[in-house]
PDB file of N, CA and C in Angstrom:
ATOM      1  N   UNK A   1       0.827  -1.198   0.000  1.00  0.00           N
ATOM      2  CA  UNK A   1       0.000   0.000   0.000  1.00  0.00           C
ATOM      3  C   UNK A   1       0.863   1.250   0.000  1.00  0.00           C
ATOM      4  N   UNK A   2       0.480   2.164  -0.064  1.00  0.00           N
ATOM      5  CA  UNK A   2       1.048   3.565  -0.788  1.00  0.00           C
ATOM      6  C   UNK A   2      -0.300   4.979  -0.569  1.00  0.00           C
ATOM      7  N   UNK A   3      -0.018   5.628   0.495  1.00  0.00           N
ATOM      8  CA  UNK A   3      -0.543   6.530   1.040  1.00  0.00           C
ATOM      9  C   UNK A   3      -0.029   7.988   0.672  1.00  0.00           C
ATOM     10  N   UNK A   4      -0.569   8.451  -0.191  1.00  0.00           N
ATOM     11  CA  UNK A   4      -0.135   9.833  -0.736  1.00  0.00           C
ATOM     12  C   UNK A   4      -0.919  11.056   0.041  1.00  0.00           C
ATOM     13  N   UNK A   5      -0.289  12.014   0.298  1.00  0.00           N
ATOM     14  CA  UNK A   5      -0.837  13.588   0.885  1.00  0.00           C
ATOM     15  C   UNK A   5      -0.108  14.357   0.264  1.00  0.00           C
ATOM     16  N   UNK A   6      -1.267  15.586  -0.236  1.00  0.00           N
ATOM     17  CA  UNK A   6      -0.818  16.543  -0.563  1.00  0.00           C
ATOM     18  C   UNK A   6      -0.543  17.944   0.105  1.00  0.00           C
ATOM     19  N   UNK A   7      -0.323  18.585  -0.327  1.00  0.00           N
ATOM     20  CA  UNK A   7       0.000  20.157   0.450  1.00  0.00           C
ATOM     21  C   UNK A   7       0.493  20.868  -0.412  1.00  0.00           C
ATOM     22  N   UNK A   8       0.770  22.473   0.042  1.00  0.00           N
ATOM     23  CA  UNK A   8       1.193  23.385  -0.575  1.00  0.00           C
ATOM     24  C   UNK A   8      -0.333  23.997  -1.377  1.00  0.00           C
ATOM     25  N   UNK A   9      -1.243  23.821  -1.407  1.00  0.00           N
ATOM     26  CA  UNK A   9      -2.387  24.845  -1.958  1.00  0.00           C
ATOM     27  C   UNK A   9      -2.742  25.728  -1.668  1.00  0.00           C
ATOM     28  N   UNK A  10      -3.519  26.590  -2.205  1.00  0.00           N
ATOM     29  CA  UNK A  10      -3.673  27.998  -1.567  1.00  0.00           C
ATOM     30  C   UNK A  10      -4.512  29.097  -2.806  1.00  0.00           C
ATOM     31  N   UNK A  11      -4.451  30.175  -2.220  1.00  0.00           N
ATOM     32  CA  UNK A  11      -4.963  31.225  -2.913  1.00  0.00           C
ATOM     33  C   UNK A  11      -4.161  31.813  -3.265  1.00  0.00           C
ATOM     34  N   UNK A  12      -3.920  32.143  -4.534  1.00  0.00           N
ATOM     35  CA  UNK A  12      -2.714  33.577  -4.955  1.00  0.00           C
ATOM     36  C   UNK A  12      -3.316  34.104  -6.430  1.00  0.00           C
ATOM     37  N   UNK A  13      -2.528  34.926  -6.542  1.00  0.00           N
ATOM     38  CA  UNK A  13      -3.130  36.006  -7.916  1.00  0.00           C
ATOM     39  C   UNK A  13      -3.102  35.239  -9.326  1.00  0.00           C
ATOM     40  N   UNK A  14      -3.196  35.609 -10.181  1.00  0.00           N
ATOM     41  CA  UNK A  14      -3.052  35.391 -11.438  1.00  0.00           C
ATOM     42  C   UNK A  14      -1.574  35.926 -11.844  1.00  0.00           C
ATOM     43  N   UNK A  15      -1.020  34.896 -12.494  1.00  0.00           N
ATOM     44  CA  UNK A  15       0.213  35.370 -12.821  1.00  0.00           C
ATOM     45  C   UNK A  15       1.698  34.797 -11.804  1.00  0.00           C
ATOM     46  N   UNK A  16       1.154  34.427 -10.662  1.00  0.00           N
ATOM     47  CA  UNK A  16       1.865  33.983  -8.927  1.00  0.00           C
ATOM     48  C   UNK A  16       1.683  32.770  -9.646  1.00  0.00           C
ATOM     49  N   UNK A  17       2.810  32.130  -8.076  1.00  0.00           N
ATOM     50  CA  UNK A  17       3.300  30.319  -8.463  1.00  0.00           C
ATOM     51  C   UNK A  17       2.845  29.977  -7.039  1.00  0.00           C
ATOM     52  N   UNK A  18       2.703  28.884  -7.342  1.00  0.00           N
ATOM     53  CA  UNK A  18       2.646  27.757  -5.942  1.00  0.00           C
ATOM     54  C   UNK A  18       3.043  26.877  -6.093  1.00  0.00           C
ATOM     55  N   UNK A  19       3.501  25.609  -5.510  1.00  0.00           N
ATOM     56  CA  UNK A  19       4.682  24.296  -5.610  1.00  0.00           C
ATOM     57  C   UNK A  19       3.734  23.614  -4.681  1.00  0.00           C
ATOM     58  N   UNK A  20       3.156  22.546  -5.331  1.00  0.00           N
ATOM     59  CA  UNK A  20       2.516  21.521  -4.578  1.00  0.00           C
ATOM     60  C   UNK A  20       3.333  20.359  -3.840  1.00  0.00           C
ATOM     61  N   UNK A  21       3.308  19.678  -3.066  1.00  0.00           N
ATOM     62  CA  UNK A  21       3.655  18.045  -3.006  1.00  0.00           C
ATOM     63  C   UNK A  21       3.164  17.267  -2.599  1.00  0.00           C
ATOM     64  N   UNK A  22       3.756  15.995  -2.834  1.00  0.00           N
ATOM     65  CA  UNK A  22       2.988  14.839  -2.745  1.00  0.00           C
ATOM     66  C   UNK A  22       3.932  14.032  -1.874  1.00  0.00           C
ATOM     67  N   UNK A  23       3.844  13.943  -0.388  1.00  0.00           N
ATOM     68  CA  UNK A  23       4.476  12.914   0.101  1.00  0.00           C
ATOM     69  C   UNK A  23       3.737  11.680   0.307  1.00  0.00           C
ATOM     70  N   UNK A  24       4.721  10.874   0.171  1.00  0.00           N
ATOM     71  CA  UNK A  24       4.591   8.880   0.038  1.00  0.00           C
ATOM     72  C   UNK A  24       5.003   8.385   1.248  1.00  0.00           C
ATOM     73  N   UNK A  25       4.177   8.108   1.676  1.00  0.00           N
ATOM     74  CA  UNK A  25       4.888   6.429   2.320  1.00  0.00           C
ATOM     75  C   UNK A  25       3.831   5.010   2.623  1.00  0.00           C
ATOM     76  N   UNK A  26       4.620   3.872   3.058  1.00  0.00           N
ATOM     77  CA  UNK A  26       4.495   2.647   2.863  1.00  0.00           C
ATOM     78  C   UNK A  26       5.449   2.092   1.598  1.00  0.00           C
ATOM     79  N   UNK A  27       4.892   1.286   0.743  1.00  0.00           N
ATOM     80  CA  UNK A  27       5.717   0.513  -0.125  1.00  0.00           C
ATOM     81  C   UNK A  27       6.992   1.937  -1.036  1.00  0.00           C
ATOM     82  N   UNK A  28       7.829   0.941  -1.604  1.00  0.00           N
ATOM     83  CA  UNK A  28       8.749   1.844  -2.335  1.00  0.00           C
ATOM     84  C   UNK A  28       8.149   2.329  -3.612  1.00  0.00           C
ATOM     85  N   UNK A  29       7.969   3.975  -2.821  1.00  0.00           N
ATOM     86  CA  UNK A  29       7.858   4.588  -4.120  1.00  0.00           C
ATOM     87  C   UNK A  29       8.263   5.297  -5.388  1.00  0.00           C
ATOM     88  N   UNK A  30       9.813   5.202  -5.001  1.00  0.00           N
ATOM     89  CA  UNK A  30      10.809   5.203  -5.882  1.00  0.00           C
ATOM     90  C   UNK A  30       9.908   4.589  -7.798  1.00  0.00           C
ATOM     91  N   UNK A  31       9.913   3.083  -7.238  1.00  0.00           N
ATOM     92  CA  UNK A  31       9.527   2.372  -8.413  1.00  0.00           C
ATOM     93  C   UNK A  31       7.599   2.675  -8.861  1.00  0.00           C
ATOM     94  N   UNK A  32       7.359   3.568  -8.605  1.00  0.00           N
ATOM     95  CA  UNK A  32       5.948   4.104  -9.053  1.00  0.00           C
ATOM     96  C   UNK A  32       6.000   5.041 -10.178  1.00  0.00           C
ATOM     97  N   UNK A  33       5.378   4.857 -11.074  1.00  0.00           N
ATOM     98  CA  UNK A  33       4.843   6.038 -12.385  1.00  0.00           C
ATOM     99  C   UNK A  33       3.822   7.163 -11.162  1.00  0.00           C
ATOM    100  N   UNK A  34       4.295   8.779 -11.107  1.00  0.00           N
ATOM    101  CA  UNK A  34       3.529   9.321 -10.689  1.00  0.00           C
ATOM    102  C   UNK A  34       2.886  10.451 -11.246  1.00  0.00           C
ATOM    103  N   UNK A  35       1.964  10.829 -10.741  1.00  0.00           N
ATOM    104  CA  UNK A  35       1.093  11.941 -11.703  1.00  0.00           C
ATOM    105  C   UNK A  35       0.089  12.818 -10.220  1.00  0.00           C
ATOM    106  N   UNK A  36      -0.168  14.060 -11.110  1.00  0.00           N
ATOM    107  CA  UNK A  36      -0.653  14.973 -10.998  1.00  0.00           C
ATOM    108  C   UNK A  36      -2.037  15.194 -11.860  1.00  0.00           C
ATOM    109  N   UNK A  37      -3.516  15.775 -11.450  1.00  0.00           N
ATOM    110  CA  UNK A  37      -4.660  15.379 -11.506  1.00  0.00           C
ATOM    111  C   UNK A  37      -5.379  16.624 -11.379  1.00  0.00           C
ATOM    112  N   UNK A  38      -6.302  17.565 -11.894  1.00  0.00           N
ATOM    113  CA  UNK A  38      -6.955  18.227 -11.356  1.00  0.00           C
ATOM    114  C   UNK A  38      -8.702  18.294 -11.404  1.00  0.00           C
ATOM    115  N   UNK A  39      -8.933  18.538 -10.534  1.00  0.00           N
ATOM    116  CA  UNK A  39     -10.535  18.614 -10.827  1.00  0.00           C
ATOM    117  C   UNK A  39     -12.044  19.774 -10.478  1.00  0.00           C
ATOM    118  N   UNK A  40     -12.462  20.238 -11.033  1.00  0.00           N
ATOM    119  CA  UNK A  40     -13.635  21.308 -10.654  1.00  0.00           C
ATOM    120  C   UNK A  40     -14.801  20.895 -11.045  1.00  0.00           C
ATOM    121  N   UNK A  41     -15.702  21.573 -10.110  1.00  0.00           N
ATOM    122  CA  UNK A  41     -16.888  21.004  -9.947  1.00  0.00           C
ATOM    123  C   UNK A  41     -17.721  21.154 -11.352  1.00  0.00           C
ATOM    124  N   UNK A  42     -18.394  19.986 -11.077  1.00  0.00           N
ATOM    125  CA  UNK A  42     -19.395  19.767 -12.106  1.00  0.00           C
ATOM    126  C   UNK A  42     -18.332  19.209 -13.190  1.00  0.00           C
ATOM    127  N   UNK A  43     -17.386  19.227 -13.214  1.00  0.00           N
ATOM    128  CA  UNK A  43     -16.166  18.677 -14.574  1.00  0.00           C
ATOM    129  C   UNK A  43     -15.471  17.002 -14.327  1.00  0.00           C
ATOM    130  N   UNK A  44     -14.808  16.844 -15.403  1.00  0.00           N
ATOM    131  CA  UNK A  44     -14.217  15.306 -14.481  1.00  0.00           C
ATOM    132  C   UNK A  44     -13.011  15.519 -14.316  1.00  0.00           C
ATOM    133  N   UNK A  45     -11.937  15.146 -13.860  1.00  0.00           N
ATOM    134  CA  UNK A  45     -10.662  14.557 -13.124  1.00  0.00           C
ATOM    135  C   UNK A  45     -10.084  15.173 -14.701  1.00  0.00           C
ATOM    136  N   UNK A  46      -9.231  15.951 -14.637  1.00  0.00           N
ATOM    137  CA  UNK A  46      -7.968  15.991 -15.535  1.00  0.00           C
ATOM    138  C   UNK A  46      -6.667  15.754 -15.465  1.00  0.00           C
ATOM    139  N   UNK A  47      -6.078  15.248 -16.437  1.00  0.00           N
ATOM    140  CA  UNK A  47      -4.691  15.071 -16.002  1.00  0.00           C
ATOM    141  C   UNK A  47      -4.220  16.306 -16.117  1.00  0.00           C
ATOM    142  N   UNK A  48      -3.144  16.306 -15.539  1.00  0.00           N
ATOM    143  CA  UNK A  48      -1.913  17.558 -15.655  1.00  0.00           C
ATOM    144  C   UNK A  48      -0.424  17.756 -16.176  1.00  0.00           C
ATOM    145  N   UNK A  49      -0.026  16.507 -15.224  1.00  0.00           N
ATOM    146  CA  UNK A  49       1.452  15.924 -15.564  1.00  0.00           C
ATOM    147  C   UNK A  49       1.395  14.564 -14.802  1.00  0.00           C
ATOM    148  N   UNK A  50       2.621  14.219 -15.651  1.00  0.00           N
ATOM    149  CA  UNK A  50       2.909  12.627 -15.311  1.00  0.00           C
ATOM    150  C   UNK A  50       4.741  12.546 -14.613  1.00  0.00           C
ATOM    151  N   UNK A  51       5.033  11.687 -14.283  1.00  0.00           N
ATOM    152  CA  UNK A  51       6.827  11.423 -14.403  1.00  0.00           C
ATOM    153  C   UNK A  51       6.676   9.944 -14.033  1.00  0.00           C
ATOM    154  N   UNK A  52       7.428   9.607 -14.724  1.00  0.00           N
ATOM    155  CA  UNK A  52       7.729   7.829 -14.350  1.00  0.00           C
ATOM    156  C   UNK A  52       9.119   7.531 -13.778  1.00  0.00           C
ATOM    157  N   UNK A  53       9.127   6.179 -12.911  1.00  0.00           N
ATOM    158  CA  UNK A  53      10.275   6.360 -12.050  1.00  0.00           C
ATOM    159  C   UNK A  53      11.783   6.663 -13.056  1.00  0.00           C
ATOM    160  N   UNK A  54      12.001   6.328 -14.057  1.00  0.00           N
ATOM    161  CA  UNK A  54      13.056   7.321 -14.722  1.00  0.00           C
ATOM    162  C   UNK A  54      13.336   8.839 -14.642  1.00  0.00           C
ATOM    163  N   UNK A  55      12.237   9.627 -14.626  1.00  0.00           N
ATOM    164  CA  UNK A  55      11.569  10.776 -14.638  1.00  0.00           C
ATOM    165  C   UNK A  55      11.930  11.288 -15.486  1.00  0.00           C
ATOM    166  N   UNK A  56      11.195  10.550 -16.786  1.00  0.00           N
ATOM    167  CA  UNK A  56      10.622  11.142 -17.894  1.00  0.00           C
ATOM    168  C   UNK A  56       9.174  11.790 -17.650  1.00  0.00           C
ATOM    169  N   UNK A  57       8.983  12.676 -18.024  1.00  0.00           N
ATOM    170  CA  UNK A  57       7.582  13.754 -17.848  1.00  0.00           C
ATOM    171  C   UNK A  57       6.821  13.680 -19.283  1.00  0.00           C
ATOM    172  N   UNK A  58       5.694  14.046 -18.494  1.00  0.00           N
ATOM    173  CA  UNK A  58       4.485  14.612 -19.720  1.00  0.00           C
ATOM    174  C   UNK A  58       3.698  15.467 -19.159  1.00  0.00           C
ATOM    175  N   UNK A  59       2.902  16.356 -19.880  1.00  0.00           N
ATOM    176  CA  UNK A  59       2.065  17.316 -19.576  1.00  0.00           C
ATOM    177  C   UNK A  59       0.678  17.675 -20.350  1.00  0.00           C
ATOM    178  N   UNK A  60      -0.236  17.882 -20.037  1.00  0.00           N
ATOM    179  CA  UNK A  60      -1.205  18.160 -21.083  1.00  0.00           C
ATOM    180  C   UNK A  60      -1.212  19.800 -21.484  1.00  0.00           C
ATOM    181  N   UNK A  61      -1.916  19.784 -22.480  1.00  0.00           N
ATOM    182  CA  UNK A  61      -1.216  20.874 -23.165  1.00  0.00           C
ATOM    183  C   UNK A  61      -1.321  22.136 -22.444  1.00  0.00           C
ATOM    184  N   UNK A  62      -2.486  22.514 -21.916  1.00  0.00           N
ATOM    185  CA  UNK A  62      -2.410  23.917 -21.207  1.00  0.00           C
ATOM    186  C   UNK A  62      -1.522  24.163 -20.558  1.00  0.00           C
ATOM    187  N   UNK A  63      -1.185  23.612 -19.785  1.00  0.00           N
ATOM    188  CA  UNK A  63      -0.104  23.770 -19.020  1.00  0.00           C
ATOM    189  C   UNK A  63       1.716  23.399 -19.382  1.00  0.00           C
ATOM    190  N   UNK A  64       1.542  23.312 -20.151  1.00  0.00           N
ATOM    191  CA  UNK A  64       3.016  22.585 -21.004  1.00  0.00           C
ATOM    192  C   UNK A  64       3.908  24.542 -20.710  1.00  0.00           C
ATOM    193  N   UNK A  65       5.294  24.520 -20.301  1.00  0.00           N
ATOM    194  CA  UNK A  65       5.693  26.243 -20.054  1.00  0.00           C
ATOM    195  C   UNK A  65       5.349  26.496 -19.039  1.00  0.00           C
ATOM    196  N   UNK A  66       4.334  26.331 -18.562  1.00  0.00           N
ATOM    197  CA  UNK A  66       4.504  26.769 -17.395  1.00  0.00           C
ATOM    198  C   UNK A  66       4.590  26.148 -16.001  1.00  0.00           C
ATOM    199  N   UNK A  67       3.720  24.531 -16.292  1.00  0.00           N
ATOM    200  CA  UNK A  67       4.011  23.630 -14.856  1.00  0.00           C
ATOM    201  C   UNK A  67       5.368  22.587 -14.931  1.00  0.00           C
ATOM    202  N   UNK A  68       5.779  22.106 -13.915  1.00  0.00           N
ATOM    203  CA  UNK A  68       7.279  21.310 -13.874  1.00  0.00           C
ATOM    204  C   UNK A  68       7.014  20.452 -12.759  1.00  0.00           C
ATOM    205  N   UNK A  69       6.658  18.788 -13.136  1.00  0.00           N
ATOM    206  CA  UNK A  69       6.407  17.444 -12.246  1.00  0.00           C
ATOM    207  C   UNK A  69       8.468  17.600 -11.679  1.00  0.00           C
ATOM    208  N   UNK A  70       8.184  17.056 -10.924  1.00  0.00           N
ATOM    209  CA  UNK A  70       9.688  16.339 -10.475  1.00  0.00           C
ATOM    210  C   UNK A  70       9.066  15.393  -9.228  1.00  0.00           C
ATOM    211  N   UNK A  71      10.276  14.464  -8.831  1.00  0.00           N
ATOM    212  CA  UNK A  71      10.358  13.781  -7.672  1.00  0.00           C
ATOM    213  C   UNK A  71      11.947  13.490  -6.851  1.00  0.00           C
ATOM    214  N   UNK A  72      11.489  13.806  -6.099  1.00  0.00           N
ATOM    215  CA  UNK A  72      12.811  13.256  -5.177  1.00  0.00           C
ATOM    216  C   UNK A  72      12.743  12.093  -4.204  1.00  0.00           C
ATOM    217  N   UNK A  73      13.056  11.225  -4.625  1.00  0.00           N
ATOM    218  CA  UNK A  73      13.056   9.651  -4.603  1.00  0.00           C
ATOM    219  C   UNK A  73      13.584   9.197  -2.987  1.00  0.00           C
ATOM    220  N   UNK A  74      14.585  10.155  -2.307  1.00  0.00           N
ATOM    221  CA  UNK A  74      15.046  10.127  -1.352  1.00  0.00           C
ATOM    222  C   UNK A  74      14.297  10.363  -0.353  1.00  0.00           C
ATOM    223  N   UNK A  75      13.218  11.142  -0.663  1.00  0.00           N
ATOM    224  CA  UNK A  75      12.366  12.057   0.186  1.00  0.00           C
ATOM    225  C   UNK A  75      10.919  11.349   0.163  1.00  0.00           C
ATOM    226  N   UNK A  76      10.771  10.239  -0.972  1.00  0.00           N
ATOM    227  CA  UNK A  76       9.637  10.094  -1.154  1.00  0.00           C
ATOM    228  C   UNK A  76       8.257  10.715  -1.639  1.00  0.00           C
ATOM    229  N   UNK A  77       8.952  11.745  -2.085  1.00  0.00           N
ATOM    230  CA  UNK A  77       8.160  12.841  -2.699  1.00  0.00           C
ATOM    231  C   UNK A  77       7.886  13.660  -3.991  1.00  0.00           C
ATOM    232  N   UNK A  78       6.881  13.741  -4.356  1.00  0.00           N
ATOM    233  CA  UNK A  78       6.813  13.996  -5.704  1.00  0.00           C
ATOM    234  C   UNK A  78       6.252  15.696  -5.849  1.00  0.00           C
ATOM    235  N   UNK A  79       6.805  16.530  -6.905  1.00  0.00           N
ATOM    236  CA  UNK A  79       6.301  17.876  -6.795  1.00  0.00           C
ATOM    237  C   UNK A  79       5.428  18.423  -7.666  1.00  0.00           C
ATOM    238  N   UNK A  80       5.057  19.673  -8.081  1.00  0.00           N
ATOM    239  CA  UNK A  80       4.138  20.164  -8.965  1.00  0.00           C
ATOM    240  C   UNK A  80       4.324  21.657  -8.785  1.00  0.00           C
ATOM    241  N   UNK A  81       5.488  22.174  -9.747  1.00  0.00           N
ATOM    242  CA  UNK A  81       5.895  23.558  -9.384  1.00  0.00           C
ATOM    243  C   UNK A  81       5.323  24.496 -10.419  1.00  0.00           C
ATOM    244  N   UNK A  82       4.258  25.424 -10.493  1.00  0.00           N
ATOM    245  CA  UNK A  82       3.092  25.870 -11.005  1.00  0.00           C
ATOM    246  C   UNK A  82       3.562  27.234 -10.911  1.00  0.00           C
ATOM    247  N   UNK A  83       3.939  27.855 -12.117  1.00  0.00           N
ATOM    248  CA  UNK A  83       3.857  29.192 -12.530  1.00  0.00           C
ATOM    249  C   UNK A  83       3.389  29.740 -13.342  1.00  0.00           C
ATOM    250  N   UNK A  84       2.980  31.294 -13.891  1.00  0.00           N
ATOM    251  CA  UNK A  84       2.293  32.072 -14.445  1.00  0.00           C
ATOM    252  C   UNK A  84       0.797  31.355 -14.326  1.00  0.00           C
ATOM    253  N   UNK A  85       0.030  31.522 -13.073  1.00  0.00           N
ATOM    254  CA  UNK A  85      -0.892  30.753 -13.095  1.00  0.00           C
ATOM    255  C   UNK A  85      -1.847  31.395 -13.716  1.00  0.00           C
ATOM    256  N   UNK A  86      -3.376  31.036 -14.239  1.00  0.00           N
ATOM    257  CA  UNK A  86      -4.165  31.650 -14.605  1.00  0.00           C
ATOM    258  C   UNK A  86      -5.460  30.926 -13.519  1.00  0.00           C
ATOM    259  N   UNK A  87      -6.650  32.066 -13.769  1.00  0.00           N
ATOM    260  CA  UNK A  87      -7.559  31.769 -13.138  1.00  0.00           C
ATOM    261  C   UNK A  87      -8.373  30.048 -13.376  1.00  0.00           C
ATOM    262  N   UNK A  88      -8.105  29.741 -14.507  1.00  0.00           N
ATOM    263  CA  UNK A  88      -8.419  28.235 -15.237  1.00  0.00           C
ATOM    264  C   UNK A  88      -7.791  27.284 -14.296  1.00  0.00           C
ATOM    265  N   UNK A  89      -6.950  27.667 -14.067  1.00  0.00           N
ATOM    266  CA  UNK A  89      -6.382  26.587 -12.876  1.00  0.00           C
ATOM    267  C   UNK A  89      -6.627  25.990 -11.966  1.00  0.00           C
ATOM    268  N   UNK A  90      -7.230  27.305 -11.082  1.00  0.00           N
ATOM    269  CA  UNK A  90      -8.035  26.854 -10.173  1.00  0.00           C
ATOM    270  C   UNK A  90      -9.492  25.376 -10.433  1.00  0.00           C
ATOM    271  N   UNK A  91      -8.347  24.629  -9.132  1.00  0.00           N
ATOM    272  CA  UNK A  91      -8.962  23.257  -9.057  1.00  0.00           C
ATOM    273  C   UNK A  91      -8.806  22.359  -7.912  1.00  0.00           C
ATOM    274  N   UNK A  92      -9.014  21.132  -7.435  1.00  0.00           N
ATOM    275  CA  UNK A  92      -8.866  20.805  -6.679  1.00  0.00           C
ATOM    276  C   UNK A  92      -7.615  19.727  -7.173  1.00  0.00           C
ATOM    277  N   UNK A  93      -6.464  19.506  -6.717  1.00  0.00           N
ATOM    278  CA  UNK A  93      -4.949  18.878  -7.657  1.00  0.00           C
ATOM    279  C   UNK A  93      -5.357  17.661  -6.517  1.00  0.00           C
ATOM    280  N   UNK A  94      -5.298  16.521  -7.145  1.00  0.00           N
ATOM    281  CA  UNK A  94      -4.276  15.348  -6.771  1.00  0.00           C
ATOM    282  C   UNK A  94      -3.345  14.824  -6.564  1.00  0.00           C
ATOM    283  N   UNK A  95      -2.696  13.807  -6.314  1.00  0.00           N
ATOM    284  CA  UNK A  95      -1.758  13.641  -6.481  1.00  0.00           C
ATOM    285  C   UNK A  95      -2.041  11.757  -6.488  1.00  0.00           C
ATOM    286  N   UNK A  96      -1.939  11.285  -7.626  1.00  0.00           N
ATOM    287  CA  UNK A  96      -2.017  10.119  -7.818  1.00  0.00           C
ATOM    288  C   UNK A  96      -0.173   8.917  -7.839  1.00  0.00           C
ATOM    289  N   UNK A  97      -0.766   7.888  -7.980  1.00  0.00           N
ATOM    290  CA  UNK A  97       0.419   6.893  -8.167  1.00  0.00           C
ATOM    291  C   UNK A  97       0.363   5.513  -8.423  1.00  0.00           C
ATOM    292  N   UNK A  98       1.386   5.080  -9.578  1.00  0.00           N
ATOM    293  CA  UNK A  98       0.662   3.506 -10.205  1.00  0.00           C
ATOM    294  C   UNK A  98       1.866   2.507 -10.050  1.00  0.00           C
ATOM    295  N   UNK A  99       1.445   1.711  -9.364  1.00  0.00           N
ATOM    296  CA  UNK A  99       2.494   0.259  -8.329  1.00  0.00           C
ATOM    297  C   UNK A  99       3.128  -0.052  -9.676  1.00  0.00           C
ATOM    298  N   UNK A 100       2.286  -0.310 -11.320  1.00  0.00           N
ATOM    299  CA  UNK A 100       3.271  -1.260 -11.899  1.00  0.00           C
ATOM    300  C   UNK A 100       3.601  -0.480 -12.952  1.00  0.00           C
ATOM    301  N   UNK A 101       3.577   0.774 -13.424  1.00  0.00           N
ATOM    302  CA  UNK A 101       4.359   1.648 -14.023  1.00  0.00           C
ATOM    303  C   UNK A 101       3.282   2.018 -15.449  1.00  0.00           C
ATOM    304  N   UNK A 102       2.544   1.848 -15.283  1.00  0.00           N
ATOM    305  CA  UNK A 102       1.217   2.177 -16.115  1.00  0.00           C
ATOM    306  C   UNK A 102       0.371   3.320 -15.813  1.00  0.00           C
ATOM    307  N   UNK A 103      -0.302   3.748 -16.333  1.00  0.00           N
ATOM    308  CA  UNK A 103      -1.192   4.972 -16.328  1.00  0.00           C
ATOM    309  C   UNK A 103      -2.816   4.797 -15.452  1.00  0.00           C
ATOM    310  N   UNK A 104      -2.681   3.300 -15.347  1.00  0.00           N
ATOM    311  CA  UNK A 104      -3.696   3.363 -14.293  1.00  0.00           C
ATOM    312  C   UNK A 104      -3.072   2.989 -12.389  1.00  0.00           C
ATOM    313  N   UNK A 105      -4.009   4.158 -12.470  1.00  0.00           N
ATOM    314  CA  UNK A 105      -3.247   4.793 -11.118  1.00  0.00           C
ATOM    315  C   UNK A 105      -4.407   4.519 -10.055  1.00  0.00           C
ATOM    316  N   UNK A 106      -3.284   3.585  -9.433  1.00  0.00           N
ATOM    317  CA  UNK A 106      -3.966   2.621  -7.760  1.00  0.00           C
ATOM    318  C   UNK A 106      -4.136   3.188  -6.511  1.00  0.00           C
ATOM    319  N   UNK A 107      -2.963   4.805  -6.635  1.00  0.00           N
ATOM    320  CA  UNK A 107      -3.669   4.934  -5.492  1.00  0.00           C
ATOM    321  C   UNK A 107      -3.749   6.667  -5.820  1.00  0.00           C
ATOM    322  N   UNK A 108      -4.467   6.836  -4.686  1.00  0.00           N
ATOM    323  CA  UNK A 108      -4.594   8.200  -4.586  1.00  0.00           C
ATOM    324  C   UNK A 108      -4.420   9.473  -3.475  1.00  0.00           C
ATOM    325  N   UNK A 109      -4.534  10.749  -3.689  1.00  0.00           N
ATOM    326  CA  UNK A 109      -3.944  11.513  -2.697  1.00  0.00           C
ATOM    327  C   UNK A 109      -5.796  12.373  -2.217  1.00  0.00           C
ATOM    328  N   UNK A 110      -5.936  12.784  -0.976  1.00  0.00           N
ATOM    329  CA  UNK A 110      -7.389  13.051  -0.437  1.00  0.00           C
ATOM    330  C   UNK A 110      -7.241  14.991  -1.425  1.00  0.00           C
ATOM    331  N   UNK A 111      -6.411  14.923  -1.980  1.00  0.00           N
ATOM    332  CA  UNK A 111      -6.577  16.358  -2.773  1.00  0.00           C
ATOM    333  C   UNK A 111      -6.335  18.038  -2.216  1.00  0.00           C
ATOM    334  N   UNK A 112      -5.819  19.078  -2.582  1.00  0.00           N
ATOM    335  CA  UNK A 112      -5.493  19.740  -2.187  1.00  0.00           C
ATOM    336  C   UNK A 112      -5.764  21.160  -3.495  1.00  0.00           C
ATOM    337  N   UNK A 113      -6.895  22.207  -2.506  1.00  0.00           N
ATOM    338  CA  UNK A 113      -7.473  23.068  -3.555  1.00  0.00           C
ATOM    339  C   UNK A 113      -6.345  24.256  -3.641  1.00  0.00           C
ATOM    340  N   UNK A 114      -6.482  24.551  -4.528  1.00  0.00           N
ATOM    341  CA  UNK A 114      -5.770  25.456  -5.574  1.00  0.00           C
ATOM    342  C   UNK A 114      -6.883  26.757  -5.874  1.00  0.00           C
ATOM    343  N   UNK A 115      -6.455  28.013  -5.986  1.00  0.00           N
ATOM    344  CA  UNK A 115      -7.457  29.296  -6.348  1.00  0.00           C
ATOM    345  C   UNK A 115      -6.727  30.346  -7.118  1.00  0.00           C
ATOM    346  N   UNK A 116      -7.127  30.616  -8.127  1.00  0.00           N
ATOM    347  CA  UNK A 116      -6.353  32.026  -8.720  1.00  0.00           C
ATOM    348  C   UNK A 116      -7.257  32.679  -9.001  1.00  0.00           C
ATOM    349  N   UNK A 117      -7.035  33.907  -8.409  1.00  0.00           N
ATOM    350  CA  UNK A 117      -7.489  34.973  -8.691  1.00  0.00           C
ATOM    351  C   UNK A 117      -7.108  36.091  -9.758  1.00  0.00           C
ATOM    352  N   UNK A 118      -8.350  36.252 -10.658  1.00  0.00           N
ATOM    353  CA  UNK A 118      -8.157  37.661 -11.702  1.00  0.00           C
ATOM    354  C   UNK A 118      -7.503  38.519 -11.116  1.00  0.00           C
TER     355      UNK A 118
END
């Protein structure tokens, strides 16, 4: 098992950064594909970014320039460093993670809201 929490959310302007994370523990999460998730009401679950334990990245397109996945493997922790934000952003972020290195993702993080303001 693999227990993810997030932190770092908040309110800030349009244009401001915030740096999410995702700390792990239980099993080694070194060897996990991890990702980043966002969601607003009435909408479904979007992805954001990905990194797999190599940490090769992906991003969906809105955000491609301006967000940056990383992990630090030592720490057990995975990041989500979010600049030039826009009000679209605002969402509630996840922080997901997949045991056998695939895109379906086993476990999950209880979520952490995000707000930008015009």
């Amino acid at each position: 098992q693999v227990q993810l929490v997030e932190s770092g959310g908040g309110l800030v302007q349009a244009g401001g950064s915030l740096r999410l994370s995702c700390a792990a523990s239980g099993r080694i999460f070194s060897t996990h594909r991890a990702a980043w998730f966002r969601q607003t009401p009435g909408k479904e679950r979007e992805f954001v970014a990905a990194i797999t334990p190599s940490g090769s990245t992906n991003y969906t397109d809105s955000v491609k320039g301006r967000f940056t996945i990383s992990r630090d493997n030592a720490k057990n922790t995975v990041y989500l460093q979010m600049n030039s934000l826009k009000p679209e952003d605002t969402a509630v972020y996840y922080c997901a993670a997949s045991s056998d290195g695939s895109i379906s993702y086993n476990y999950w993080g209880q979520g952490t809201q995000v707000t930008v303001s015009s």
